[in-house]
Protein backbone atom coordinates (compact mmCIF):
# COMPACT_ATOMS: atom_id res chain seq x y z
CA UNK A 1 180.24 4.89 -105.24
CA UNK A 2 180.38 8.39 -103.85
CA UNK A 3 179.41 7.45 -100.32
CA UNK A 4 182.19 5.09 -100.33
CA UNK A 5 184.87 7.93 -101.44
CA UNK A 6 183.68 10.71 -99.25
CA UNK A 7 182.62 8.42 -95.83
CA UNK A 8 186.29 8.34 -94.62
CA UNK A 9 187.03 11.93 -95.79
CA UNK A 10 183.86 13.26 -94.26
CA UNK A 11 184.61 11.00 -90.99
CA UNK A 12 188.37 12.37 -90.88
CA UNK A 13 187.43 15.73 -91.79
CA UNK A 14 189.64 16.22 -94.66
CA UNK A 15 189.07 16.83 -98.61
CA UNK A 16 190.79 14.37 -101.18
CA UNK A 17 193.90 16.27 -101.35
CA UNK A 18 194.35 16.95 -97.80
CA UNK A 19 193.94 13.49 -97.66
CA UNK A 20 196.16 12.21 -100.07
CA UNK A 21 198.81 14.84 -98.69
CA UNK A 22 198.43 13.44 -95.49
CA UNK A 23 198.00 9.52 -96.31
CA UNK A 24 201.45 10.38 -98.73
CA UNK A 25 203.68 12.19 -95.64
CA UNK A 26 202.47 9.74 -93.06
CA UNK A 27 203.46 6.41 -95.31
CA UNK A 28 206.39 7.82 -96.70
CA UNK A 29 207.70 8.15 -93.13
CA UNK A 30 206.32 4.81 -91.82
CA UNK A 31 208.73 3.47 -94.76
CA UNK A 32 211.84 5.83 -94.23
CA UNK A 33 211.44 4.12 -90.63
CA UNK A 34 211.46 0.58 -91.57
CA UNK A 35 214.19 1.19 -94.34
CA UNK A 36 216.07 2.39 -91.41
CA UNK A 37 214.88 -0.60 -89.29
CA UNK A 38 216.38 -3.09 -92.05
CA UNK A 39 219.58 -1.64 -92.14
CA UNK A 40 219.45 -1.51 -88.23
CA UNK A 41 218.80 -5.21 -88.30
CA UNK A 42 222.23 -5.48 -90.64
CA UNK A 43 224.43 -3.11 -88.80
CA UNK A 44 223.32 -2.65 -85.58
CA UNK A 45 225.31 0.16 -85.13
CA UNK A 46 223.53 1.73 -87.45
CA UNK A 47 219.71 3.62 -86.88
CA UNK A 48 220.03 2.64 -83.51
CA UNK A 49 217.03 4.47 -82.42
CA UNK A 50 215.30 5.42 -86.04
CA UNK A 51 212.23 3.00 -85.77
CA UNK A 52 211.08 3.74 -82.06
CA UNK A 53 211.76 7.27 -82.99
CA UNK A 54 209.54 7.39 -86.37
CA UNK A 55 207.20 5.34 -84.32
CA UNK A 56 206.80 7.79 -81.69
CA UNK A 57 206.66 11.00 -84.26
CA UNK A 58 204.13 9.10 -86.23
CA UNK A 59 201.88 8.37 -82.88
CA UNK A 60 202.06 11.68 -81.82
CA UNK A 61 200.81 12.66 -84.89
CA UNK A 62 197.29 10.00 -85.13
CA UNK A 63 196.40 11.55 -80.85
CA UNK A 64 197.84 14.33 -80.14
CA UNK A 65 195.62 16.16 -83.17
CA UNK A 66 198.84 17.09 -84.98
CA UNK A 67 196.43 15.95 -87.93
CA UNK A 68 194.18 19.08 -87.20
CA UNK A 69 191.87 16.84 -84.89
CA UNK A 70 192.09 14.82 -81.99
CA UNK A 71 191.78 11.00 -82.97
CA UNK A 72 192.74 9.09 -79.76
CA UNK A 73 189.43 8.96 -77.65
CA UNK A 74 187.52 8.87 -81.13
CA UNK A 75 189.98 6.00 -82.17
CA UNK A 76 190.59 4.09 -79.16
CA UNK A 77 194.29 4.49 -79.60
CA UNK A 78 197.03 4.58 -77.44
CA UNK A 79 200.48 6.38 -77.04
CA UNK A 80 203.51 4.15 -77.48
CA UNK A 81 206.24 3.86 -74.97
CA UNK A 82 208.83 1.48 -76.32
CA UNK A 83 211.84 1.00 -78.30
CA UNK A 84 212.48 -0.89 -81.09
């Protein structure tokens, strides 16, 4: 059970609590984003630019090592350019 637990910590470099710090900051923003997205979709002149905003912060985070490592070549990921 152990291996499972620690083989995502040990692969992201991070101890639980970093962890759950991060995992908690990162998800609370990917839903203060889509909060903002819903009430977009009701008044659109509302949060006009709050989800392609979070979405950029949040990507900049994951690959540009904001995180304390760099994840994009490791990750195959990619920066966004787009607005939702």
């Amino acid at each position: 059970m152990s291996h499972y637990l620690t083989r995502h910590l040990d692969k992201v470099g991070e101890s639980y609590l970093e962890h759950l710090r991060f995992a908690f900051t990162f998800g609370g923003r990917m839903v203060a984003g889509g909060v903002g997205c819903i009430l977009h979709g009701l008044m659109p002149w509302t949060f006009e630019t709050t989800g392609s905003r979070t979405i950029k912060r949040l990507n900049a985070i994951l690959t540009t090592g904001a995180r304390g490592n760099s994840r994009t070549a490791e990750h195959g990921m990619l920066a966004v350019d787009y607005q939702i």
